[in-house]
PDB file of N, CA and C in Angstrom:
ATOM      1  N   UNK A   1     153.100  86.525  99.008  1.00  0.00           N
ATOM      2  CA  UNK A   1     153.525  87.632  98.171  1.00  0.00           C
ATOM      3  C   UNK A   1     152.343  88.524  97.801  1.00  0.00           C
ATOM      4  N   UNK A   2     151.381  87.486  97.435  1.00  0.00           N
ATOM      5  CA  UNK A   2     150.056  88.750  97.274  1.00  0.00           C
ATOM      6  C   UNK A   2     150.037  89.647  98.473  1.00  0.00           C
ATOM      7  N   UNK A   3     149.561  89.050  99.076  1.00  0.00           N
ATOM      8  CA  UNK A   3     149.331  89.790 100.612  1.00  0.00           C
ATOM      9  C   UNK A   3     150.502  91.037 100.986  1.00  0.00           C
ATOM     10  N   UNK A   4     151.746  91.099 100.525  1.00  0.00           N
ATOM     11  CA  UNK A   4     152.571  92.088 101.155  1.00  0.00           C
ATOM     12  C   UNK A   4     152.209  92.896  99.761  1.00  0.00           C
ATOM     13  N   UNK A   5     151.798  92.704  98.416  1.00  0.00           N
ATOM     14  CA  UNK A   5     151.627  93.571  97.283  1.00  0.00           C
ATOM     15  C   UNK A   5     150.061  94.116  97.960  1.00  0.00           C
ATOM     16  N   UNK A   6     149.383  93.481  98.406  1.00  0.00           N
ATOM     17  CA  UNK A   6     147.914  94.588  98.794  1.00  0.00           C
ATOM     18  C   UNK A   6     148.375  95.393  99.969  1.00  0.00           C
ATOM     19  N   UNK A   7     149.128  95.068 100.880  1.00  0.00           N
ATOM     20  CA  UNK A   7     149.412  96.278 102.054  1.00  0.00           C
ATOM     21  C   UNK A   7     150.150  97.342 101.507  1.00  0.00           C
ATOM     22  N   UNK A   8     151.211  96.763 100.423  1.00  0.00           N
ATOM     23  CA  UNK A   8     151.535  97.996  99.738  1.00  0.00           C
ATOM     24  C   UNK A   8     150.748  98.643  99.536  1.00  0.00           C
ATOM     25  N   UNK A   9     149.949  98.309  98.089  1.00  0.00           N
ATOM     26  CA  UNK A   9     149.075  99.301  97.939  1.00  0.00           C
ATOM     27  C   UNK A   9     147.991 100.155  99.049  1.00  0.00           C
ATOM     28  N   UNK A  10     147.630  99.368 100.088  1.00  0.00           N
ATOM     29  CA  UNK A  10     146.881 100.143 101.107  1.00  0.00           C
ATOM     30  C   UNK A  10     147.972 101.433 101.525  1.00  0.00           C
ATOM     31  N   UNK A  11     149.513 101.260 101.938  1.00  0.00           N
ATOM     32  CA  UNK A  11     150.297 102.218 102.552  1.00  0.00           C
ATOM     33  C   UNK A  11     150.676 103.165 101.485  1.00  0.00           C
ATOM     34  N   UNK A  12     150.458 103.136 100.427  1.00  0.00           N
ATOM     35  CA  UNK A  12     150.443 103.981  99.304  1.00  0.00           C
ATOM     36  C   UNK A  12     149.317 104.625  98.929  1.00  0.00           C
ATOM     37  N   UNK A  13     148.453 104.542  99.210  1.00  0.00           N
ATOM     38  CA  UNK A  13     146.964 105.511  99.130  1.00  0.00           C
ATOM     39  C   UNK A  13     146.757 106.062 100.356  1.00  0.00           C
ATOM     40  N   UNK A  14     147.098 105.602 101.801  1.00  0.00           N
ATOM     41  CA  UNK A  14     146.970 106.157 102.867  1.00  0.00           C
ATOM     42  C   UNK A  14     147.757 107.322 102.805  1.00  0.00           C
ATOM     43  N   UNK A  15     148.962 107.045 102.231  1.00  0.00           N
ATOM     44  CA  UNK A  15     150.002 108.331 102.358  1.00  0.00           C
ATOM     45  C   UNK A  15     149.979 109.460 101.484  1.00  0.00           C
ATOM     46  N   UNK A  16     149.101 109.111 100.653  1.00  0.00           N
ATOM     47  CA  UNK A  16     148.625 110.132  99.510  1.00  0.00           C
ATOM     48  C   UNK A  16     147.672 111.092 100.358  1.00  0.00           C
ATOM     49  N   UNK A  17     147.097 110.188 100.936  1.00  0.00           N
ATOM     50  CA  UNK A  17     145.266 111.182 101.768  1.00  0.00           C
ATOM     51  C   UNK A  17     146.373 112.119 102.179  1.00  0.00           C
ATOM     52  N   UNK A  18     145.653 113.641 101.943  1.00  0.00           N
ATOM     53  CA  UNK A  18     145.925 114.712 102.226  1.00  0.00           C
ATOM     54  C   UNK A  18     147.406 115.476 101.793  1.00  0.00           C
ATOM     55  N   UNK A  19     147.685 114.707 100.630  1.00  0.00           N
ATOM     56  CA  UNK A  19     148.692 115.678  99.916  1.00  0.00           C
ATOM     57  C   UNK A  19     147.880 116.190  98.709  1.00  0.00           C
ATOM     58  N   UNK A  20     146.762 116.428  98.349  1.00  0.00           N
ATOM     59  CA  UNK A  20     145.358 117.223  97.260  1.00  0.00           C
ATOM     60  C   UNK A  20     145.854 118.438  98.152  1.00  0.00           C
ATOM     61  N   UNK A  21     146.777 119.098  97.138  1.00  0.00           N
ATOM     62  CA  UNK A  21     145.922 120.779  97.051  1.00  0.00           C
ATOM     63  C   UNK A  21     144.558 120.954  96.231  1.00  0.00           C
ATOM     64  N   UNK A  22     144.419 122.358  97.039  1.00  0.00           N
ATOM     65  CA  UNK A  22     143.500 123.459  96.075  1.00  0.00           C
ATOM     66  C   UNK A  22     144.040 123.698  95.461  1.00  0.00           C
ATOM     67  N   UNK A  23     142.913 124.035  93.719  1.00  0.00           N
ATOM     68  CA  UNK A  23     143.935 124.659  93.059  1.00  0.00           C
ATOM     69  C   UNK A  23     143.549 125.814  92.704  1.00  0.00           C
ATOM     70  N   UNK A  24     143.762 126.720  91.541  1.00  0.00           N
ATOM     71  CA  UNK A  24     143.171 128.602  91.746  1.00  0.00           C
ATOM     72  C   UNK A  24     142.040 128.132  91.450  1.00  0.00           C
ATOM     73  N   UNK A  25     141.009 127.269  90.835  1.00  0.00           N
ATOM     74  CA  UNK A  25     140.152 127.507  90.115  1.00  0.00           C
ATOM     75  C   UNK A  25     139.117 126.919  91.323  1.00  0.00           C
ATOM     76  N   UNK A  26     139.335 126.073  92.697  1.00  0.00           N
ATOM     77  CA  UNK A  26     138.865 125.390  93.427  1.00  0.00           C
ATOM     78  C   UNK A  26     138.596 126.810  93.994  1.00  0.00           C
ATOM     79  N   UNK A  27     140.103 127.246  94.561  1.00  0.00           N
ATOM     80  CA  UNK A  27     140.164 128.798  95.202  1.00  0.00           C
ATOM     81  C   UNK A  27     138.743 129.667  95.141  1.00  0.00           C
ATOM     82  N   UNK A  28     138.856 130.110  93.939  1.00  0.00           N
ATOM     83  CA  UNK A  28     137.685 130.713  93.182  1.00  0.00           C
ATOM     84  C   UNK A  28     136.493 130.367  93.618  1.00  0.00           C
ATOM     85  N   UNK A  29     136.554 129.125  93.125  1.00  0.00           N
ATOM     86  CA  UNK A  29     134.663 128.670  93.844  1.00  0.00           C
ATOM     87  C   UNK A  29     134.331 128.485  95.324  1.00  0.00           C
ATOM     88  N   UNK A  30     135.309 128.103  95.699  1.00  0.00           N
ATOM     89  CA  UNK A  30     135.104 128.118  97.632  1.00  0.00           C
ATOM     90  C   UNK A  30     134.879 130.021  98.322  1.00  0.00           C
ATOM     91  N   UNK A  31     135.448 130.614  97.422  1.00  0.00           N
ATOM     92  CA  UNK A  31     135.722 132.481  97.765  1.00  0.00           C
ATOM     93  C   UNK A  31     134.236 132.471  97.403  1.00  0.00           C
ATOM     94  N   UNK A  32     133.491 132.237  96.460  1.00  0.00           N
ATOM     95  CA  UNK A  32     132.116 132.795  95.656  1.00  0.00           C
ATOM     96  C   UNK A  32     131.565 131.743  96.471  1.00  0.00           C
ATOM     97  N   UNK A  33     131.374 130.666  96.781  1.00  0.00           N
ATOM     98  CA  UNK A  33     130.677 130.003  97.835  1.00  0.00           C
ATOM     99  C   UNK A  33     130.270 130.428  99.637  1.00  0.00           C
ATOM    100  N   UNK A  34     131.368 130.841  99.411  1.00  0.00           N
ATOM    101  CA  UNK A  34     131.495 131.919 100.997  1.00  0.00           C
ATOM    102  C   UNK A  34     130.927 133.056 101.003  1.00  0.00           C
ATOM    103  N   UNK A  35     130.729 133.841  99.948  1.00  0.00           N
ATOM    104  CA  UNK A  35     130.292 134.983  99.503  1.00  0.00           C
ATOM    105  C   UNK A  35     128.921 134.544  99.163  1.00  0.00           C
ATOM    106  N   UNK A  36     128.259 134.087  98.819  1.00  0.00           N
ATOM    107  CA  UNK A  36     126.600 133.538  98.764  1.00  0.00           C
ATOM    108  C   UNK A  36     126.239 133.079 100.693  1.00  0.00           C
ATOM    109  N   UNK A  37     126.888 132.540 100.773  1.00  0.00           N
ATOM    110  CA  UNK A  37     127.132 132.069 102.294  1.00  0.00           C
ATOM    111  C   UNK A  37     126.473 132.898 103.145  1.00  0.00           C
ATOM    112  N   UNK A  38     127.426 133.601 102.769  1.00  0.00           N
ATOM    113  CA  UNK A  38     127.105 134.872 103.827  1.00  0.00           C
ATOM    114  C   UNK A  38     126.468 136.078 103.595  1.00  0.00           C
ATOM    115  N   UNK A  39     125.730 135.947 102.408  1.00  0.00           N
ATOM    116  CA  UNK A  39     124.595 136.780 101.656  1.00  0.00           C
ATOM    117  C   UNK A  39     125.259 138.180 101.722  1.00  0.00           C
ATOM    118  N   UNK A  40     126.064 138.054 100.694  1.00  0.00           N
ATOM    119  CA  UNK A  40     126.587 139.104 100.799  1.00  0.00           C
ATOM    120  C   UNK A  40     126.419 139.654  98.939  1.00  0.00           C
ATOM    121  N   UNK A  41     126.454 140.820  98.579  1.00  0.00           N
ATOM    122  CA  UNK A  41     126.290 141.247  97.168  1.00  0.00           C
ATOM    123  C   UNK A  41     127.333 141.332  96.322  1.00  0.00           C
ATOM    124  N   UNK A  42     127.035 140.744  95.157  1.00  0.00           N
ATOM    125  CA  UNK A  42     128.314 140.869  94.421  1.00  0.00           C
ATOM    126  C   UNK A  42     127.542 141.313  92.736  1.00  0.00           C
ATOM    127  N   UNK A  43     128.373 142.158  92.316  1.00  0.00           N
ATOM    128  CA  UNK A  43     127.882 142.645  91.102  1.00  0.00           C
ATOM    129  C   UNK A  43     127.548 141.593  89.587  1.00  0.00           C
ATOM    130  N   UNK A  44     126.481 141.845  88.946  1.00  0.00           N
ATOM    131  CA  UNK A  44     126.535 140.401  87.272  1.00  0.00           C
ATOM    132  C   UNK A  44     128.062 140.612  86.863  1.00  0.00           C
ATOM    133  N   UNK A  45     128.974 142.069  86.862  1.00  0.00           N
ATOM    134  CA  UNK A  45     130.282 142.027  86.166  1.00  0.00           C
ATOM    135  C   UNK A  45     131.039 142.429  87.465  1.00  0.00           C
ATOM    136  N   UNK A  46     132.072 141.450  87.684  1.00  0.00           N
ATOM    137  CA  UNK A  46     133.382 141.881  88.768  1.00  0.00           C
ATOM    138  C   UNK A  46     134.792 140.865  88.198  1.00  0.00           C
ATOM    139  N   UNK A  47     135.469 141.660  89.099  1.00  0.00           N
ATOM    140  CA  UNK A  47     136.813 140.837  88.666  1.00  0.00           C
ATOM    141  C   UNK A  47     137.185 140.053  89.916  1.00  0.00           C
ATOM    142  N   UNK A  48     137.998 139.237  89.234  1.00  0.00           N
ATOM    143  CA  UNK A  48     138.637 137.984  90.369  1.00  0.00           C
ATOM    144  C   UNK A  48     140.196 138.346  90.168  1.00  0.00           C
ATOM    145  N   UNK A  49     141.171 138.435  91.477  1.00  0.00           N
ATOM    146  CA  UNK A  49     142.665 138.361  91.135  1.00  0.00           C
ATOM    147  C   UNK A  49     142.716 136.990  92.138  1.00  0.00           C
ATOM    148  N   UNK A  50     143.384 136.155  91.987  1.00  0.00           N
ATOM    149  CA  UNK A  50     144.209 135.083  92.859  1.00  0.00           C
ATOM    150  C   UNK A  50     145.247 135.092  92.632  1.00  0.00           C
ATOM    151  N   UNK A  51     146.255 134.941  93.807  1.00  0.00           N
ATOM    152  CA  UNK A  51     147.222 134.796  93.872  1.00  0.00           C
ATOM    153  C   UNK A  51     147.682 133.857  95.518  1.00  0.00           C
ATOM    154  N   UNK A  52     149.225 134.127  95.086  1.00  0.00           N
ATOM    155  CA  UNK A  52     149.890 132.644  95.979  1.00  0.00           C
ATOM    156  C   UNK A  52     150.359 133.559  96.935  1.00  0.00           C
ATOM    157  N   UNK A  53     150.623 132.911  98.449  1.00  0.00           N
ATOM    158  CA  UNK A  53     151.031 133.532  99.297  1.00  0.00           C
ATOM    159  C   UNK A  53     151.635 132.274  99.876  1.00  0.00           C
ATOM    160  N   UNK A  54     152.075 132.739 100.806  1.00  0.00           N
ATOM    161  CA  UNK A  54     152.977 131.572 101.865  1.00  0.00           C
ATOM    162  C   UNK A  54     152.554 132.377 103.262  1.00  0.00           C
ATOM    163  N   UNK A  55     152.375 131.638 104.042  1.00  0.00           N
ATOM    164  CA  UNK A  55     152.421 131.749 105.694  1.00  0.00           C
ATOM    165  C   UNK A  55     153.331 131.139 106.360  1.00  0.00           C
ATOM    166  N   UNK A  56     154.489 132.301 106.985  1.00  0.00           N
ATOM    167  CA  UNK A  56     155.764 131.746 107.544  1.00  0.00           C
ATOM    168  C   UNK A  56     155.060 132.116 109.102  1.00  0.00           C
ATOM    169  N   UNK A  57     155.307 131.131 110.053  1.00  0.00           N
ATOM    170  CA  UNK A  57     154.439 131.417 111.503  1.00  0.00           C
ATOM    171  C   UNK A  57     155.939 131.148 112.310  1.00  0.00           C
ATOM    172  N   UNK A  58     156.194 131.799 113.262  1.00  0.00           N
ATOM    173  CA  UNK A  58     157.773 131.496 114.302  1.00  0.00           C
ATOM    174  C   UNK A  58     157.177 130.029 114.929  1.00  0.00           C
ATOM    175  N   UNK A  59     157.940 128.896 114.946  1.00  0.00           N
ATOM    176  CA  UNK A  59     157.925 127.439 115.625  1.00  0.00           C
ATOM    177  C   UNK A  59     157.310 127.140 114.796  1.00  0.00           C
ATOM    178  N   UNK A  60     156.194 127.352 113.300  1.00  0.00           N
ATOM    179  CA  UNK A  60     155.866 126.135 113.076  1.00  0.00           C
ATOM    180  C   UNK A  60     155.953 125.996 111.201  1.00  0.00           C
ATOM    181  N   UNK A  61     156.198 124.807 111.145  1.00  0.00           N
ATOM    182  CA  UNK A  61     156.126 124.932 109.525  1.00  0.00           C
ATOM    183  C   UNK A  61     155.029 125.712 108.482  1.00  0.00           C
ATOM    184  N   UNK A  62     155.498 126.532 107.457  1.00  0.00           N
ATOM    185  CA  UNK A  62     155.072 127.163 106.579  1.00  0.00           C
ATOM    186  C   UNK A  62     153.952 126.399 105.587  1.00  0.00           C
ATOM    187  N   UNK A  63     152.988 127.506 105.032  1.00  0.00           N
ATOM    188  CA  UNK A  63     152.141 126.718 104.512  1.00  0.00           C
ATOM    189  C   UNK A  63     151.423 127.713 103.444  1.00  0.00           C
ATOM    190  N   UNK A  64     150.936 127.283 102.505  1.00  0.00           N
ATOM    191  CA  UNK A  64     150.679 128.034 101.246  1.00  0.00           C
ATOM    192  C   UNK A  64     148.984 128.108 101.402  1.00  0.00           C
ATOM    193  N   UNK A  65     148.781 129.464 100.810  1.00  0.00           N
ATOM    194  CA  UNK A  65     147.376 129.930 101.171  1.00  0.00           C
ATOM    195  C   UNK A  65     147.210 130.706  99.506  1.00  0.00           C
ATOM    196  N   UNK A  66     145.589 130.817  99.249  1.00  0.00           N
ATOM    197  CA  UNK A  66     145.758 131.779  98.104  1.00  0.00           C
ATOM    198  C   UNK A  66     144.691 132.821  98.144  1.00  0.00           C
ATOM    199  N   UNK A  67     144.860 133.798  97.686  1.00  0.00           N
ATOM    200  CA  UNK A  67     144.056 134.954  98.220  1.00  0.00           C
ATOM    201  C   UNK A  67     143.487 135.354  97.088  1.00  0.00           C
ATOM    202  N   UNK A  68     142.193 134.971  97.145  1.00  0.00           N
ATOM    203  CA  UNK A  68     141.324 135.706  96.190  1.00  0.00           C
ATOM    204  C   UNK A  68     140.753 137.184  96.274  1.00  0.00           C
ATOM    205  N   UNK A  69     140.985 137.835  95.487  1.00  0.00           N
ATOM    206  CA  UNK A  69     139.944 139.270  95.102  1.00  0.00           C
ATOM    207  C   UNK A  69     138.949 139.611  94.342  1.00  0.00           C
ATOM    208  N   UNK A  70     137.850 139.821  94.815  1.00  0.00           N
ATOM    209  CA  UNK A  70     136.810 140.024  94.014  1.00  0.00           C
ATOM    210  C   UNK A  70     136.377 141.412  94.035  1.00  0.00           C
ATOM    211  N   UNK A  71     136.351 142.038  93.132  1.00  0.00           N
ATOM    212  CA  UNK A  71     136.200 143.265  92.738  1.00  0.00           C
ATOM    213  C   UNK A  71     135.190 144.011  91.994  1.00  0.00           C
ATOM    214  N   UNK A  72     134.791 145.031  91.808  1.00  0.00           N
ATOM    215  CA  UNK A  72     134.174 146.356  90.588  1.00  0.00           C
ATOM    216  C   UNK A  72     135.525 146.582  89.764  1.00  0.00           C
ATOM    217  N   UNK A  73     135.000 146.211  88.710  1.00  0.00           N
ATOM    218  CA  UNK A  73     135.792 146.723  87.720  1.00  0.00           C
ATOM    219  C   UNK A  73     135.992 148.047  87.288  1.00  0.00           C
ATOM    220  N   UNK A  74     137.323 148.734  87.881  1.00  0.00           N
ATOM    221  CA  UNK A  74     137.388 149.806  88.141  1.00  0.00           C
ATOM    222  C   UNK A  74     137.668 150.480  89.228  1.00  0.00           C
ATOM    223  N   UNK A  75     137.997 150.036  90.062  1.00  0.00           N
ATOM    224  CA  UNK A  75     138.141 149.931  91.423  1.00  0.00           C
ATOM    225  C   UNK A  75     139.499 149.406  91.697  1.00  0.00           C
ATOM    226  N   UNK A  76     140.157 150.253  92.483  1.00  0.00           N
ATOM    227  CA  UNK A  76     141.758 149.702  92.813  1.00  0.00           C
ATOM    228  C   UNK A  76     141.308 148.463  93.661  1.00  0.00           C
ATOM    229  N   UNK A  77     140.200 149.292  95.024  1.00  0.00           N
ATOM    230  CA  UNK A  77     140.351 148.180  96.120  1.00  0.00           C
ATOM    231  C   UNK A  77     139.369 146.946  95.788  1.00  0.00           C
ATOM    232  N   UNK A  78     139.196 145.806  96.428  1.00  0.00           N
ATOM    233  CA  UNK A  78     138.430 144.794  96.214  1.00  0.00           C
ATOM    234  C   UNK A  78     137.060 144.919  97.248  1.00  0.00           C
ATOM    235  N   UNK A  79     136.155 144.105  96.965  1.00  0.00           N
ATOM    236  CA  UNK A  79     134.600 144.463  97.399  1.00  0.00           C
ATOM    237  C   UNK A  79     135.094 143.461  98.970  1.00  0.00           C
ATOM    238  N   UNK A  80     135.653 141.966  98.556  1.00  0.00           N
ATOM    239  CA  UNK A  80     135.684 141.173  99.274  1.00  0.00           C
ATOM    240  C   UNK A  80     137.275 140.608  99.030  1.00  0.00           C
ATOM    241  N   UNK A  81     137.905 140.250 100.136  1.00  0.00           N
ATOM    242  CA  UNK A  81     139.094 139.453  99.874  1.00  0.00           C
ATOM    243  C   UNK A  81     139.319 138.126 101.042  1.00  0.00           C
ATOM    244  N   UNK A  82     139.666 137.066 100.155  1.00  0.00           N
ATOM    245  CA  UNK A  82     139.473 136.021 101.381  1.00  0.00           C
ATOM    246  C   UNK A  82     140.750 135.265 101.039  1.00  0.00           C
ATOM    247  N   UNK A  83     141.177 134.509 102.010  1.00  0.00           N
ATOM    248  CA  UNK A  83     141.874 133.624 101.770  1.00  0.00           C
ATOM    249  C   UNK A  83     141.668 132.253 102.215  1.00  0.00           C
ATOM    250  N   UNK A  84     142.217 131.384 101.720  1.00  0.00           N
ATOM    251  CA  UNK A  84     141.956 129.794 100.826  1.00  0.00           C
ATOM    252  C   UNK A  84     143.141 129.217 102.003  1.00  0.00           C
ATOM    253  N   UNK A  85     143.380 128.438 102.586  1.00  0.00           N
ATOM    254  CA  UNK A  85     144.052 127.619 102.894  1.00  0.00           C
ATOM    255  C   UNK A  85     144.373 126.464 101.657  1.00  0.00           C
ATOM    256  N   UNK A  86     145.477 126.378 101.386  1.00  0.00           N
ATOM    257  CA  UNK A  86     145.649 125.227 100.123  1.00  0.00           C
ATOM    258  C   UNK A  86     145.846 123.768 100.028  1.00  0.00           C
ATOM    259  N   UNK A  87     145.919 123.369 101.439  1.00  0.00           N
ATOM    260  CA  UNK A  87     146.368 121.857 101.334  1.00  0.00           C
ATOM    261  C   UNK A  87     144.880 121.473 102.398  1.00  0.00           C
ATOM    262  N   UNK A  88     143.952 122.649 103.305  1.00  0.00           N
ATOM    263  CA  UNK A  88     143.019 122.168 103.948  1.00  0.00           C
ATOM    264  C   UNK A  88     141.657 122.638 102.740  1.00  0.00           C
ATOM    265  N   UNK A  89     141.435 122.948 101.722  1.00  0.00           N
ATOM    266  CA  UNK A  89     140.555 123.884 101.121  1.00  0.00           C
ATOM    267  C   UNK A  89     139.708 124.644 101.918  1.00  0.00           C
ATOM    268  N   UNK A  90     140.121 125.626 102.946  1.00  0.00           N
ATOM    269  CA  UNK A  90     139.078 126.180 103.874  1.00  0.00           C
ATOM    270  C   UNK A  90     139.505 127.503 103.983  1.00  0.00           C
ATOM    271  N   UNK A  91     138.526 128.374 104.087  1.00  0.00           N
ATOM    272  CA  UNK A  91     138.573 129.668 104.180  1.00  0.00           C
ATOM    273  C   UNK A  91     139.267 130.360 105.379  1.00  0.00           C
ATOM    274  N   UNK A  92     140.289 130.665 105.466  1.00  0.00           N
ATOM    275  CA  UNK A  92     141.316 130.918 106.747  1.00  0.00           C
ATOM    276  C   UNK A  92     140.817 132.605 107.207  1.00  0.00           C
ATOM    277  N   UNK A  93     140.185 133.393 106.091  1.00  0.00           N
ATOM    278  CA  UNK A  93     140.368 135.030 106.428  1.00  0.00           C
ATOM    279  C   UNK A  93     139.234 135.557 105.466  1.00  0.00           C
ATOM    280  N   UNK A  94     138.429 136.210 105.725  1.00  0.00           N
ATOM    281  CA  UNK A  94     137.156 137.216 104.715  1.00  0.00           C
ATOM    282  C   UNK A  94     137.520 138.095 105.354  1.00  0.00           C
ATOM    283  N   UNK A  95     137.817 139.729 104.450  1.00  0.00           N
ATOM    284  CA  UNK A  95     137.880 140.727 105.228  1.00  0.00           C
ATOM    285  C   UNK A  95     136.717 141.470 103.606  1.00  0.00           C
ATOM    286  N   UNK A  96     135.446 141.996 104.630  1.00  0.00           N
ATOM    287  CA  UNK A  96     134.768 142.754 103.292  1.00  0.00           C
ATOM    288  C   UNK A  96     135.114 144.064 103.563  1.00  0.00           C
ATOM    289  N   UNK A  97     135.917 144.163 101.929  1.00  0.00           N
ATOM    290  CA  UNK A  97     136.523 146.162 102.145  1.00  0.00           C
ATOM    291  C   UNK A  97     135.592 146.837 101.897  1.00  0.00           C
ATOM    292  N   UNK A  98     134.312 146.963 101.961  1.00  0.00           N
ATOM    293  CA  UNK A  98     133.462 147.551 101.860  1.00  0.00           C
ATOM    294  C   UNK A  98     132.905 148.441 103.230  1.00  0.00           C
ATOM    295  N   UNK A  99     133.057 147.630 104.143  1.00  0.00           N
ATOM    296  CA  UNK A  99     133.284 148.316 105.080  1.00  0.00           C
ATOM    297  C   UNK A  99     134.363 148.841 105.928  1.00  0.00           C
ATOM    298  N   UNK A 100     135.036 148.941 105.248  1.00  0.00           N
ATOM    299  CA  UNK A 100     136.628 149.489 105.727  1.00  0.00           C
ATOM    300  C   UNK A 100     136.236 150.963 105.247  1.00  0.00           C
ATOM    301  N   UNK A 101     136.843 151.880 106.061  1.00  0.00           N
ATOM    302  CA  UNK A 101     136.905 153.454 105.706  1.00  0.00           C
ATOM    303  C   UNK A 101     137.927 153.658 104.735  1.00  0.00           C
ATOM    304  N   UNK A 102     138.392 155.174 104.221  1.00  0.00           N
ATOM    305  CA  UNK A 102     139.460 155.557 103.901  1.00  0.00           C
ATOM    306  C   UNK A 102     140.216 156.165 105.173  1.00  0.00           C
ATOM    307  N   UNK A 103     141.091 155.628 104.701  1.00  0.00           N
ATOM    308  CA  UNK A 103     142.567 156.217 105.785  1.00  0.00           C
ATOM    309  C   UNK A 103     142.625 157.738 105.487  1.00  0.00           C
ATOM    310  N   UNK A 104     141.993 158.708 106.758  1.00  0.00           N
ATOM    311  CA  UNK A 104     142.481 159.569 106.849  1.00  0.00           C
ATOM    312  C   UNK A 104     144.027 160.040 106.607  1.00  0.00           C
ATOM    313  N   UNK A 105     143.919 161.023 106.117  1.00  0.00           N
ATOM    314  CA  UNK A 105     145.406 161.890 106.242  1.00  0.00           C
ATOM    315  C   UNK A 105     145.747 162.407 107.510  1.00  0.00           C
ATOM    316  N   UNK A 106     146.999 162.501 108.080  1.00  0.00           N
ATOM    317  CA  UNK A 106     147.611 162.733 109.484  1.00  0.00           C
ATOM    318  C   UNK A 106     147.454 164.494 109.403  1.00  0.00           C
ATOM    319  N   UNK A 107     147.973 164.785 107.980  1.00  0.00           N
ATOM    320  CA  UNK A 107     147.923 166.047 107.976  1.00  0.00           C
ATOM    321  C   UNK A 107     147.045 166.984 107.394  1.00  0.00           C
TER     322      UNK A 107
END
């Protein structure tokens, strides 16, 4: 009886490994970790938005990501925006809008 109560417990911690999300505040520090990373500048005062997204892909199951913004306060657009994979904690996307243009007008 011992013996089938310790395999329990072994098949009950095995099945746990890898249901840890990220959470916003992990989010946060992995985005500003990536951003030192990659020596990139960020102001003493900016803002952070996070938020939740979902990734629906055709054939394969959906999966939750969170997208941080780091910003000038004052500023619609963000300096840097990345996104978080949530159940792998890994940076799936950096796009720095800093070097993005403005969208010309057609007319």
């Amino acid at each position: 009886m011992r013996c089938l109560s310790f395999f329990a417990a072994i098949i009950t911690a095995l099945s746990s490994v890898g249901c840890a999300t990220t959470t916003r505040e992990r989010a946060l520090s992995i985005a500003l970790e990536e951003v030192a990373h990659r020596k990139l500048p960020l102001p003493e005062i900016y803002t952070v938005h996070v938020g939740e997204l979902i990734a629906a892909v055709e054939l394969s199951p959906s999966y939750k990501l969170w997208r941080v913004d780091l910003g000038v306060p004052g500023r619609k657009e963000p300096l840097y925006r990345l996104t978080i994979h949530q159940s792998k904690g890994t940076v799936s996307d950096f796009t720095d809008c800093r070097a993005q243009g403005k969208p010309q007008s057609a007319l």
